[in-house]
C-alpha atoms as a PDB file:
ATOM      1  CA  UNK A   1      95.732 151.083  94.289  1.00  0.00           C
ATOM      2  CA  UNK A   2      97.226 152.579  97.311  1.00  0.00           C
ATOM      3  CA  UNK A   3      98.709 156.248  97.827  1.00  0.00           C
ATOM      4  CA  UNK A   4     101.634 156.265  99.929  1.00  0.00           C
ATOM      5  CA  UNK A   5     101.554 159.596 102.533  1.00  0.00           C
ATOM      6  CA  UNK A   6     104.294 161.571 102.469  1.00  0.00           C
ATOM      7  CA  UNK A   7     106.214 159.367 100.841  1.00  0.00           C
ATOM      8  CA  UNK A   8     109.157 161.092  99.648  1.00  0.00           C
ATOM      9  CA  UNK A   9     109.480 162.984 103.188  1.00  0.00           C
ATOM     10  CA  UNK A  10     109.778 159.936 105.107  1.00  0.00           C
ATOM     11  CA  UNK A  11     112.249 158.178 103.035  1.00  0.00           C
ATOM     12  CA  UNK A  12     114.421 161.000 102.927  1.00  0.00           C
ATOM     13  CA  UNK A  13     113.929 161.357 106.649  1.00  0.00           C
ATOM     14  CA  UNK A  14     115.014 157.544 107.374  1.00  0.00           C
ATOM     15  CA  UNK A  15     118.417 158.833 105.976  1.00  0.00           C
ATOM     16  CA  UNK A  16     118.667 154.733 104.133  1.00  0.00           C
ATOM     17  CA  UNK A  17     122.152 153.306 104.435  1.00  0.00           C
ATOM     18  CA  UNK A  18     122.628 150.771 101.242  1.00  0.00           C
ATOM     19  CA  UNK A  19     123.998 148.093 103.975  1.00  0.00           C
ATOM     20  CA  UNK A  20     121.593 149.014 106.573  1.00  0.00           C
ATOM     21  CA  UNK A  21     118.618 147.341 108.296  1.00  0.00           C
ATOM     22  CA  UNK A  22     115.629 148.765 108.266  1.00  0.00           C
ATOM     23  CA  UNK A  23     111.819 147.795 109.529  1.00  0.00           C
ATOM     24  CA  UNK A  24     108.534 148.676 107.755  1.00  0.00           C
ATOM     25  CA  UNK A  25     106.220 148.526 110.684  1.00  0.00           C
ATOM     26  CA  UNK A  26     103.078 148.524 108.757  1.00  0.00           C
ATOM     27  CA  UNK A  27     103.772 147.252 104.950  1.00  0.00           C
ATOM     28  CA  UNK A  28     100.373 148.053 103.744  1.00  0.00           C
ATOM     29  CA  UNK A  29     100.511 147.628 100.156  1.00  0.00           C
ATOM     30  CA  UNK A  30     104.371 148.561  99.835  1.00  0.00           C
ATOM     31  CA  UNK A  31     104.660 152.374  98.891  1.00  0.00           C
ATOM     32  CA  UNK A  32     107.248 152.865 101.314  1.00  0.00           C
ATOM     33  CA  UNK A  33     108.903 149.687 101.670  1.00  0.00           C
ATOM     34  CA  UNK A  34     109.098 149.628  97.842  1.00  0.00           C
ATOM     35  CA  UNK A  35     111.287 153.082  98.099  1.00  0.00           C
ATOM     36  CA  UNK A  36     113.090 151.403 100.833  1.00  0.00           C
ATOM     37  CA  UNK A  37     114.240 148.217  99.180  1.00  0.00           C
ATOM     38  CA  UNK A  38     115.159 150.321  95.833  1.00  0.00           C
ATOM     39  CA  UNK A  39     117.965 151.753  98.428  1.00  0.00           C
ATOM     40  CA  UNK A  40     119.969 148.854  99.330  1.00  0.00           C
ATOM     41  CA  UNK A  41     122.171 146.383  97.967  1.00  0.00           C
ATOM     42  CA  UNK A  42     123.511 144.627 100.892  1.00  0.00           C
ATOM     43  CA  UNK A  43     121.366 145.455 103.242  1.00  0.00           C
ATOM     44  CA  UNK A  44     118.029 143.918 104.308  1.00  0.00           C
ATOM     45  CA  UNK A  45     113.967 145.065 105.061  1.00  0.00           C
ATOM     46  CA  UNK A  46     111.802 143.648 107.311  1.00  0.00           C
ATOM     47  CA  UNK A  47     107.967 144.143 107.017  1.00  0.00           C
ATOM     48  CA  UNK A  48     105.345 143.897 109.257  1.00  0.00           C
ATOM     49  CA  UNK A  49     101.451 143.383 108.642  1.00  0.00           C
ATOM     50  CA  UNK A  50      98.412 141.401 109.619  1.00  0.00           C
ATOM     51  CA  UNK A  51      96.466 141.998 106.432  1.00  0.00           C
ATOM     52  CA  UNK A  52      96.637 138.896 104.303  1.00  0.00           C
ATOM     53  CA  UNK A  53      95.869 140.512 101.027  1.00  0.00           C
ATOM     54  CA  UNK A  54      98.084 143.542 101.829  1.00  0.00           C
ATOM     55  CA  UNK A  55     101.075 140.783 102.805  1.00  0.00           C
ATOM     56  CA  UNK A  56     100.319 139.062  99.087  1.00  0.00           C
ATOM     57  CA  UNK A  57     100.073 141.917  97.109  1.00  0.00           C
ATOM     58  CA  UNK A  58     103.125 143.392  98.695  1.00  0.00           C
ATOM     59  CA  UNK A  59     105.195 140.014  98.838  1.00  0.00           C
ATOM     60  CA  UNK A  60     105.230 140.323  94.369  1.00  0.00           C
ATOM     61  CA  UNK A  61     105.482 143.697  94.736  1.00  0.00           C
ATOM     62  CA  UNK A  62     109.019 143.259  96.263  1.00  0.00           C
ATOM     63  CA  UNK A  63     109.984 140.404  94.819  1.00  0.00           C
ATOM     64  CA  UNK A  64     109.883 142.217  91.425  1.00  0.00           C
ATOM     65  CA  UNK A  65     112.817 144.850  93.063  1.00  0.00           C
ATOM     66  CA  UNK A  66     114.739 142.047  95.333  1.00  0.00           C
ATOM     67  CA  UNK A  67     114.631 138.538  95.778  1.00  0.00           C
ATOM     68  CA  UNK A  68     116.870 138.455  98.794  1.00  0.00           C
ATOM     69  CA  UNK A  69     116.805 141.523 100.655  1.00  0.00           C
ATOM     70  CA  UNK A  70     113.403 141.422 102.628  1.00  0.00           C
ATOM     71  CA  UNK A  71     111.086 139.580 104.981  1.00  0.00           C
ATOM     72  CA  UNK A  72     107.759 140.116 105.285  1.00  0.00           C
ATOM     73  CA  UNK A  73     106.377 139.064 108.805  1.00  0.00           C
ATOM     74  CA  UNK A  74     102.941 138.614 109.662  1.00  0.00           C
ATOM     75  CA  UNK A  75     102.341 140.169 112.775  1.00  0.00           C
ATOM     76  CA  UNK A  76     101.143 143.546 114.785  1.00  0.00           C
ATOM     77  CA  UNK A  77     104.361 145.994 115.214  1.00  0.00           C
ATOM     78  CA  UNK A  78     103.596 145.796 119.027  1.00  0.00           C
ATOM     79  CA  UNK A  79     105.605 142.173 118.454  1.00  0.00           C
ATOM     80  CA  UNK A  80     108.255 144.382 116.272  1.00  0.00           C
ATOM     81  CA  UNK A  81     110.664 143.181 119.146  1.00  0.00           C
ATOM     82  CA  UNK A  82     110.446 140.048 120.129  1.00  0.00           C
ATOM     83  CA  UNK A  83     109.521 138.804 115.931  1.00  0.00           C
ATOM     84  CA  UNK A  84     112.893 140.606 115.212  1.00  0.00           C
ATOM     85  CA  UNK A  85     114.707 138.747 118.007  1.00  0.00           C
ATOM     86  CA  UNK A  86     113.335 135.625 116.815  1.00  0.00           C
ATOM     87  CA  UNK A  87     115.398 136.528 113.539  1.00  0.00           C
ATOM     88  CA  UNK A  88     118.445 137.022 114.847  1.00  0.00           C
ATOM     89  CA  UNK A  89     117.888 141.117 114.620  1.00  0.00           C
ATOM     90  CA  UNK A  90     118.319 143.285 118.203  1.00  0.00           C
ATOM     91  CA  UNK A  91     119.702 146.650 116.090  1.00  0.00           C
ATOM     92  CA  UNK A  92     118.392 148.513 112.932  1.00  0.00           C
ATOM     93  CA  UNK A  93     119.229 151.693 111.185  1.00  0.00           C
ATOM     94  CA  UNK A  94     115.770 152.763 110.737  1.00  0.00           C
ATOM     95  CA  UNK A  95     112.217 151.998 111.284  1.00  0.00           C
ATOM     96  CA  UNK A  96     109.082 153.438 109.724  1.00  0.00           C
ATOM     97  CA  UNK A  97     105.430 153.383 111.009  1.00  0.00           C
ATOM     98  CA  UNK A  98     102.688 155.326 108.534  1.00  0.00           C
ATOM     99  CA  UNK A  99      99.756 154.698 110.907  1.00  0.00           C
ATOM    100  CA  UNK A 100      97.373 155.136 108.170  1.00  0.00           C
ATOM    101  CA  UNK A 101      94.943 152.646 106.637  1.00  0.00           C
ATOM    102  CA  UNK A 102      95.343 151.702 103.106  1.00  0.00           C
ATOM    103  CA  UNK A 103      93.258 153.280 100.474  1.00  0.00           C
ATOM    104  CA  UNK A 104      92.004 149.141  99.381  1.00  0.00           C
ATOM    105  CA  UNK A 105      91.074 148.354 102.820  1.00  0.00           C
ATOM    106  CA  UNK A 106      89.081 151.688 103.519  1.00  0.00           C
ATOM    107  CA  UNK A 107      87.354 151.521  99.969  1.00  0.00           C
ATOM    108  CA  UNK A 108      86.434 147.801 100.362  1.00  0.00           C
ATOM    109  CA  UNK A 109      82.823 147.447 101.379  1.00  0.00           C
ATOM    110  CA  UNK A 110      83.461 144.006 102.963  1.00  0.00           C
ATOM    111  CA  UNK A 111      85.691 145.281 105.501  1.00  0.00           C
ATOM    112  CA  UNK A 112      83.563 147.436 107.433  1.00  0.00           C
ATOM    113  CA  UNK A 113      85.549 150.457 107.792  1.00  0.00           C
ATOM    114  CA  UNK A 114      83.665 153.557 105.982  1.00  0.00           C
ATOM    115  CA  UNK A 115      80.629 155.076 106.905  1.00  0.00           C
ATOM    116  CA  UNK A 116      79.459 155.869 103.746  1.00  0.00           C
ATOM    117  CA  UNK A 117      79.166 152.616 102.196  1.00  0.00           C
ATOM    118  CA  UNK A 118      76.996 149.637 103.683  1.00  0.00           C
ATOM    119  CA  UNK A 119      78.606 146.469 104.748  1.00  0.00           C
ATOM    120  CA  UNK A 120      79.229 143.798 107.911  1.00  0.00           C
ATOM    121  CA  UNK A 121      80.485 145.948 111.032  1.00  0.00           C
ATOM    122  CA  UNK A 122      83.754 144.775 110.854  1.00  0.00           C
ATOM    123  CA  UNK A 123      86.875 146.752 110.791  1.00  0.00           C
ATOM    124  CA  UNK A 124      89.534 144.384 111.892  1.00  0.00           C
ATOM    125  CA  UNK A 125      92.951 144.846 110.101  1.00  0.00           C
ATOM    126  CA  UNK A 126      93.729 141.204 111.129  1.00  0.00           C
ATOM    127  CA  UNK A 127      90.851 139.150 109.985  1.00  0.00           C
ATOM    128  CA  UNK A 128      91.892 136.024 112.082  1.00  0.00           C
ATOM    129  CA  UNK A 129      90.973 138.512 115.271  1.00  0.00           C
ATOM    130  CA  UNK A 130      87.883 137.305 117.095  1.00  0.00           C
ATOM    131  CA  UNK A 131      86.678 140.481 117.943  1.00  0.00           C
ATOM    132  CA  UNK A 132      85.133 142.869 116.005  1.00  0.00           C
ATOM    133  CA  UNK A 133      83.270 146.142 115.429  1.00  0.00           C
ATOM    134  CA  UNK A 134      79.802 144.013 115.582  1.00  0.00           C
ATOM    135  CA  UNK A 135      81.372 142.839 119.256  1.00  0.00           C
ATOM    136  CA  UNK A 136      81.750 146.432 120.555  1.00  0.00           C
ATOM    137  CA  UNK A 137      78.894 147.806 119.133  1.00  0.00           C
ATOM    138  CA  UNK A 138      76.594 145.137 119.820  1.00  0.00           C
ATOM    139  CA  UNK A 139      78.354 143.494 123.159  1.00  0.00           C
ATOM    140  CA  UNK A 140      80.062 146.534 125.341  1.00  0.00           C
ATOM    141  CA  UNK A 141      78.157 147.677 128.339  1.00  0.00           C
ATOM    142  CA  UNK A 142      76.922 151.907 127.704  1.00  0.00           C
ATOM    143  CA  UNK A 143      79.277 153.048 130.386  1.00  0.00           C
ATOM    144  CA  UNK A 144      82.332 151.057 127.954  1.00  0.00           C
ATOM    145  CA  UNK A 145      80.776 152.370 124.799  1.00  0.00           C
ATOM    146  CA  UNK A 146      80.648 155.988 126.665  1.00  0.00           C
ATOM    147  CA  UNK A 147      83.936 156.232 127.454  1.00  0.00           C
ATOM    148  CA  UNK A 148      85.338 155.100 124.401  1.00  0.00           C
ATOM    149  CA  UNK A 149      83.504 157.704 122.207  1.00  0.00           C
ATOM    150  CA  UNK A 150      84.659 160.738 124.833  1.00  0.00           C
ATOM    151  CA  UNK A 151      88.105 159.154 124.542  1.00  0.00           C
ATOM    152  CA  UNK A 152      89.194 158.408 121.058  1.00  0.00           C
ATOM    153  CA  UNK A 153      86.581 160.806 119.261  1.00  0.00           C
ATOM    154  CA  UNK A 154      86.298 163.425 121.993  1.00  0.00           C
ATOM    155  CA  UNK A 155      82.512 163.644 120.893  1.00  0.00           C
ATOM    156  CA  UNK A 156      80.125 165.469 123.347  1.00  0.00           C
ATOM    157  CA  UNK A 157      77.407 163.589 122.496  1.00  0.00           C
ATOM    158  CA  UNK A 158      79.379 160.052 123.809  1.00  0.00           C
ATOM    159  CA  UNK A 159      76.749 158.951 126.637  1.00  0.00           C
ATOM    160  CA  UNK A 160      73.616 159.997 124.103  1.00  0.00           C
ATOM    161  CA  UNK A 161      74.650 157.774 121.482  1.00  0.00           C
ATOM    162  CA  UNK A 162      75.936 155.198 123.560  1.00  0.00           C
ATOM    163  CA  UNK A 163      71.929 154.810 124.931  1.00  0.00           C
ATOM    164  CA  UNK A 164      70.899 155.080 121.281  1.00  0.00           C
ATOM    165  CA  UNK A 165      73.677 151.978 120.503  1.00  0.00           C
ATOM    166  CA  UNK A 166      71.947 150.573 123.505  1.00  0.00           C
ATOM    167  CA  UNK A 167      68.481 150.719 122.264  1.00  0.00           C
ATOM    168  CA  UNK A 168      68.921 149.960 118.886  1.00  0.00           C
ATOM    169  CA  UNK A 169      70.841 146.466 119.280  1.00  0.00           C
ATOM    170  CA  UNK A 170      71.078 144.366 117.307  1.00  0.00           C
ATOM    171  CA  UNK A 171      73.124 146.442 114.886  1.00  0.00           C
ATOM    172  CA  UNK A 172      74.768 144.698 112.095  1.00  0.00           C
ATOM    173  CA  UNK A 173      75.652 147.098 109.405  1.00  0.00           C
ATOM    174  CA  UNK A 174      77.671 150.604 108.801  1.00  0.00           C
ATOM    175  CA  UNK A 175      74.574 152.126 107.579  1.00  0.00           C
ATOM    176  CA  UNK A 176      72.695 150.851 110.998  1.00  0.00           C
ATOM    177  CA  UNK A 177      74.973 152.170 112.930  1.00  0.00           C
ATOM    178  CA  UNK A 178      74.984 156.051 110.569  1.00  0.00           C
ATOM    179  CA  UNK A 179      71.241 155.762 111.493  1.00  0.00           C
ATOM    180  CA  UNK A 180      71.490 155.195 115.145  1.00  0.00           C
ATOM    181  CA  UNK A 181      74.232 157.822 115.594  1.00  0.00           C
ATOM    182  CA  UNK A 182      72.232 160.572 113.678  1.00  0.00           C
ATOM    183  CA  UNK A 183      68.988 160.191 115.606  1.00  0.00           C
ATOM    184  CA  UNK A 184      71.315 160.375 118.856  1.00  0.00           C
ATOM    185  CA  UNK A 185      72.272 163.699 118.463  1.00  0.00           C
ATOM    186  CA  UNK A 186      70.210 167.040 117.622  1.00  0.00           C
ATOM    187  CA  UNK A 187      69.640 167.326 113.957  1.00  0.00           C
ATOM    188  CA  UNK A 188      71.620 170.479 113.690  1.00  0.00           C
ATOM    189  CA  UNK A 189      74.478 169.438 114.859  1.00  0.00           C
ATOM    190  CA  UNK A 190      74.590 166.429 112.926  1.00  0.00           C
ATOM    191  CA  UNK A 191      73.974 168.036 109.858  1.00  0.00           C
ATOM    192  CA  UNK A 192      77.095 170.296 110.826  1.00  0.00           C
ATOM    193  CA  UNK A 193      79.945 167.828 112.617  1.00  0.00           C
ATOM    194  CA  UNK A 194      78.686 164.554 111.139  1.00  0.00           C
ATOM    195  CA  UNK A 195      79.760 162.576 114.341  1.00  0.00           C
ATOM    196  CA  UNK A 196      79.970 158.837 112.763  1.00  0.00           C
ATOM    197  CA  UNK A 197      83.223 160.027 110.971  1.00  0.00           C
ATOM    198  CA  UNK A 198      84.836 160.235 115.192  1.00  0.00           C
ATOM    199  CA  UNK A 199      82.554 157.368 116.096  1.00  0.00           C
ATOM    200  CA  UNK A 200      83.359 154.855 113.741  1.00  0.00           C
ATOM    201  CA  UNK A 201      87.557 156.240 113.959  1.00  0.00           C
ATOM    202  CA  UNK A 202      86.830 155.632 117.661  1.00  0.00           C
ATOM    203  CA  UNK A 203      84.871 151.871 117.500  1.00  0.00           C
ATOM    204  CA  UNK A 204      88.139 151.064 114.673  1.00  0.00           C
ATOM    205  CA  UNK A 205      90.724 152.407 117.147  1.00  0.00           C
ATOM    206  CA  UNK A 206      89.036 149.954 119.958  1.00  0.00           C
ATOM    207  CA  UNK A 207      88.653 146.930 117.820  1.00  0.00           C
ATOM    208  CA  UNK A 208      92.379 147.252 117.036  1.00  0.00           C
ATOM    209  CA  UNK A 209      93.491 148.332 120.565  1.00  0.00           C
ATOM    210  CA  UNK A 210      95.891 151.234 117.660  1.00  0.00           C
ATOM    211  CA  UNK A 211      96.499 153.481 120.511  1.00  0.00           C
ATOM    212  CA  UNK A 212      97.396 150.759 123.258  1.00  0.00           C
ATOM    213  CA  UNK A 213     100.116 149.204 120.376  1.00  0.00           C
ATOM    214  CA  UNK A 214     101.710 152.045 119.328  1.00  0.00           C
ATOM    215  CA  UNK A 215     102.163 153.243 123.625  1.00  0.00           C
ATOM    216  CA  UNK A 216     103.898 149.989 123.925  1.00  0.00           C
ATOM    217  CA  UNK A 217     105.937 149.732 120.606  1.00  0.00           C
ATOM    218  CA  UNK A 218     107.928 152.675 120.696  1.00  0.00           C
ATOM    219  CA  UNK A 219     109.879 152.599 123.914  1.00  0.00           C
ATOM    220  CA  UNK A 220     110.748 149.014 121.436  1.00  0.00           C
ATOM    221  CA  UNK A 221     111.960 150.674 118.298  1.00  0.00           C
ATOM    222  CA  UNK A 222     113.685 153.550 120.223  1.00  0.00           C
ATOM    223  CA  UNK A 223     115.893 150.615 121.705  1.00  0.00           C
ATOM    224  CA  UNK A 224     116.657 148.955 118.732  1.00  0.00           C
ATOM    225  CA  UNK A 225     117.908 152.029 117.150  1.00  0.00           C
ATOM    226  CA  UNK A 226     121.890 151.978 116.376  1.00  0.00           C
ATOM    227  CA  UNK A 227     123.193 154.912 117.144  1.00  0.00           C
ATOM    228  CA  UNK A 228     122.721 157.573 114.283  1.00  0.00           C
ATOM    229  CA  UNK A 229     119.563 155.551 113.154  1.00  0.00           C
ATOM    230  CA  UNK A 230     116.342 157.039 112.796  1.00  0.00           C
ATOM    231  CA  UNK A 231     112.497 156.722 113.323  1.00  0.00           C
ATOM    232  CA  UNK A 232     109.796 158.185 111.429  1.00  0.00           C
ATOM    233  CA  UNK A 233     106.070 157.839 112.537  1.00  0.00           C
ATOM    234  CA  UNK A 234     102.986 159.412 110.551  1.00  0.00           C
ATOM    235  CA  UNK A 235     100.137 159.685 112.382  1.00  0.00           C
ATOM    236  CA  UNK A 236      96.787 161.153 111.248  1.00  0.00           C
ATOM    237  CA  UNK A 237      95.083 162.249 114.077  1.00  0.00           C
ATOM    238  CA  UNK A 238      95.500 163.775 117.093  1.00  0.00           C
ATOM    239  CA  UNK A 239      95.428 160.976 119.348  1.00  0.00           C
ATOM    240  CA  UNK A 240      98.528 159.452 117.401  1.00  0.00           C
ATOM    241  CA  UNK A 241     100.283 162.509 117.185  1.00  0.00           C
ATOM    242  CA  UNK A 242      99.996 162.878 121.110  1.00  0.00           C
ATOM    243  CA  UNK A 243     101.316 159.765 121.963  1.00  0.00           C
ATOM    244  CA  UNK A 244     104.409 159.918 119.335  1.00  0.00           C
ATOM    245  CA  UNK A 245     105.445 163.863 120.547  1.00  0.00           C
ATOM    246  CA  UNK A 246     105.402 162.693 124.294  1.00  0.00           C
ATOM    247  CA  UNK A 247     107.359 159.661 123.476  1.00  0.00           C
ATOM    248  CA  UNK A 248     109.929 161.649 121.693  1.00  0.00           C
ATOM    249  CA  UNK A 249     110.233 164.513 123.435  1.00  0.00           C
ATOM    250  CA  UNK A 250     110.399 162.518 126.551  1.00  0.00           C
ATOM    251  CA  UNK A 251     113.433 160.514 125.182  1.00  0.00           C
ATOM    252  CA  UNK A 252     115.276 163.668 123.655  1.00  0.00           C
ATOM    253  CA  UNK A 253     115.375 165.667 126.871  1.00  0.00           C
ATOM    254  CA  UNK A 254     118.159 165.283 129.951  1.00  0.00           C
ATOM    255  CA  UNK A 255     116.145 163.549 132.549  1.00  0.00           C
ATOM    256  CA  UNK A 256     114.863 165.947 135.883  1.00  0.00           C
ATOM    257  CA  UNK A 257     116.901 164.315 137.838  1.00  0.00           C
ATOM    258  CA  UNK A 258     120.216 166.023 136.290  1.00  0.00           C
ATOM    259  CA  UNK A 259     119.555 169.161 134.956  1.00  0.00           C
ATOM    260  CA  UNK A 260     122.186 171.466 135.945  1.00  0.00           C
ATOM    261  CA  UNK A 261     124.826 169.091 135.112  1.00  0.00           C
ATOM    262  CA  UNK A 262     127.602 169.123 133.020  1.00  0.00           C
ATOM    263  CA  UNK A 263     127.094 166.683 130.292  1.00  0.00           C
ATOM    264  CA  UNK A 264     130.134 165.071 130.774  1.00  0.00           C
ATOM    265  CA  UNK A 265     128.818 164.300 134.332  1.00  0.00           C
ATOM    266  CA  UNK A 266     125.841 162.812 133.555  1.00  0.00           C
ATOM    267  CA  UNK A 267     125.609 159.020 133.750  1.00  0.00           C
ATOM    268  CA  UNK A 268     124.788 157.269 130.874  1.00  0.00           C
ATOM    269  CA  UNK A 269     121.517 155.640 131.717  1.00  0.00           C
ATOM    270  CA  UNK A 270     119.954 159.445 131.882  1.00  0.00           C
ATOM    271  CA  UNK A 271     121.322 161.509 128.951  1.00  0.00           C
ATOM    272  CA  UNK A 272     119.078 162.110 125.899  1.00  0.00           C
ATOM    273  CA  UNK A 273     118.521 158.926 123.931  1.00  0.00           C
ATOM    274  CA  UNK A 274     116.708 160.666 121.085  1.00  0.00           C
ATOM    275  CA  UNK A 275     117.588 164.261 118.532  1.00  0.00           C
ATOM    276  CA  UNK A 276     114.374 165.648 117.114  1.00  0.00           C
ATOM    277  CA  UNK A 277     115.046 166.114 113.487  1.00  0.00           C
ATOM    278  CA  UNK A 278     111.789 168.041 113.547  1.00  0.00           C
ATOM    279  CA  UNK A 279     110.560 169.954 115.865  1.00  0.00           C
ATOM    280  CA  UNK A 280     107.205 170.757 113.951  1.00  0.00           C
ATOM    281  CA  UNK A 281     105.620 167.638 112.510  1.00  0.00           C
ATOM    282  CA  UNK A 282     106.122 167.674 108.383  1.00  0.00           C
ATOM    283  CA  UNK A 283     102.873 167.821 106.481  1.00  0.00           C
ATOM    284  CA  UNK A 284     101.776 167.394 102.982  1.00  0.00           C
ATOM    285  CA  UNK A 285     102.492 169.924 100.260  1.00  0.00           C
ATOM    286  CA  UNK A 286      99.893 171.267  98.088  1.00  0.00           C
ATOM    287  CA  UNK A 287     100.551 168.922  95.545  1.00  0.00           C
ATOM    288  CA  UNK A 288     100.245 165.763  97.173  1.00  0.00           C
ATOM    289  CA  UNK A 289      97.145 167.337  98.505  1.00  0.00           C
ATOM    290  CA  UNK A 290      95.711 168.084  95.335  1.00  0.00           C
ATOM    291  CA  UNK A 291      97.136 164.520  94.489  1.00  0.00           C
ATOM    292  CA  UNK A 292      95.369 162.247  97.492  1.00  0.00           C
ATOM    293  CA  UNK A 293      92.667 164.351  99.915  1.00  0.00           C
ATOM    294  CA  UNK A 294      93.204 161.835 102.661  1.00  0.00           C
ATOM    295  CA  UNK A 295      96.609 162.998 102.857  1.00  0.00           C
ATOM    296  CA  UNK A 296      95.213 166.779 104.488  1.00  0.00           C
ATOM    297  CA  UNK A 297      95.801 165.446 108.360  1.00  0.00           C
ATOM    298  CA  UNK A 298      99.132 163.578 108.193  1.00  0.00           C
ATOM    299  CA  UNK A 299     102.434 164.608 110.114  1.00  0.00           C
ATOM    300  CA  UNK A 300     105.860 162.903 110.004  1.00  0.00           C
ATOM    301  CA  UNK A 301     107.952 162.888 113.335  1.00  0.00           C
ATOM    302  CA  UNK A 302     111.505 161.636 112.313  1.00  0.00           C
ATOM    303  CA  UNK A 303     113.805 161.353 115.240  1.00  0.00           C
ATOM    304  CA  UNK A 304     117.913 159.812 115.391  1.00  0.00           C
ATOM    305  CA  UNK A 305     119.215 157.289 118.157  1.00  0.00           C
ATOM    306  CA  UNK A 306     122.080 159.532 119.803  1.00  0.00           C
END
């Protein structure tokens, strides 16, 4: 149903205590949280999604391993904090974010998401969200719609098929939208970069706000962190893997202010918070690749709470 990235690499990277606490940020169908929950006896798993068939297929998946030892929450991991809180939970050993979307919700027509199969424009991973792909497409200004393709799909064609969007409203299906896109942009180049693959990854990553969450969630999980606990984040394009490198390296260095100093005279408040574990992202072997295609842009940043 659902092939879990890198799967064995980030379990083995979260370093599981049996008694420990540890957070699947995005649950998905269970692949990793299933490995997770397999590793403790005392300890306890909370998950986080939005997806109401992911949270129902997930909640007998984990059932069938532990009655006790998990909590599924439905929410976006930017809440990871404050839902936690609510629980009684301000420290874990580990958390894990696989920013990918599952295999059912990219292969189901209804949701919107592909570009090669025609359905509603949709894309919303929570479906109680008001706002969706149809909204941006068919609602944001061409200056809005511009910026958005330059930004999350870097495509030099943004303004040009932002006027075609434009022109062409309504649009109401994935297919529409293909259309529009392809007769925005010379014929050549179309035929090599087929831009709707950026496009639609760019009107998905606005409908979700994914870049805006993740900016704000992990200066969250980084504080949560006992010490000796761990993070790991897969991301699976660029955009992602920006954000999470800054983040990390930015928490694993001695801040500006005191370099030169002794690290015994450093104060607290400005000393590393974070070890890189990795300093090159981990990628897929060659056999998961043969194994799942989608798994070809995927890296794994694992970081410990020092």
């Amino acid at each position: 149903m659902h092939y879990s990235v890198l799967l064995n690499e980030s379990i083995e990277g979260l370093n599981i205590k049996p008694d420990g606490i540890y957070v699947d940020a995005t649950l998905g169908y269970a692949g990793h949280s299933s490995k997770i929950l397999e590793k403790l006896t005392t300890g306890h798993l909370y998950a986080f999604d939005q997806d109401v068939e992911a949270i129902e297929y997930s909640f007998k998946k984990l059932d069938s391993i532990s009655h006790d030892n998990f909590t599924i929450i439905k929410s976006n991991f930017i809440s990871l904090k404050e839902e936690l809180n609510k629980l009684g939970v301000d420290k874990v050993d580990g958390i894990l974010f696989d920013l990918g979307f599952s295999s059912p919700q990219i292969d189901d027509p209804s949701r919107g998401f592909s570009f090669m199969k025609d359905a509603p424009l949709d894309m919303r991973m929570n479906q109680e969200q008001k706002e969706s792909a149809y909204d941006v497409v068919n609602k944001y200004k061409e200056e809005e719609l511009t910026n958005i393709f330059y930004k999350y799909a870097e495509e030099k064609y943004s303004r040009s098929i932002a006027k075609g969007i434009i022109n062409n409203r309504p649009i109401n299906t994935t297919m529409e939208l293909v259309e529009v896109i392809k007769k925005s942009v010379p014929f050549a180049y179309y035929l090599k970069k087929h831009p709707e693959r950026e496009i639609f990854q760019a009107i998905r990553i606005e409908v979700n706000k994914e870049l805006y969450v993740l900016e704000k969630v992990l200066p969250d999980a980084i504080e949560m962190l006992n010490k000796g606990g761990r993070i790991c984040v897969i991301t699976f394009h660029s955009l992602e893997d920006r954000i999470v490198k800054q983040q990390f390296k930015k928490d694993s260095e001695v801040n500006q202010l005191m370099m030169g100093l002794r690290d015994e005279d450093i104060p607290v408040e400005f000393r590393p918070k974070l070890k890189l574990i990795n300093k090159k992202p981990i990628e897929a072997s060659n056999k998961e690749l043969e194994e799942n295609s989608r798994s070809k842009s995927a890296k794994l940043r694992i970081v410990e709470r020092v």
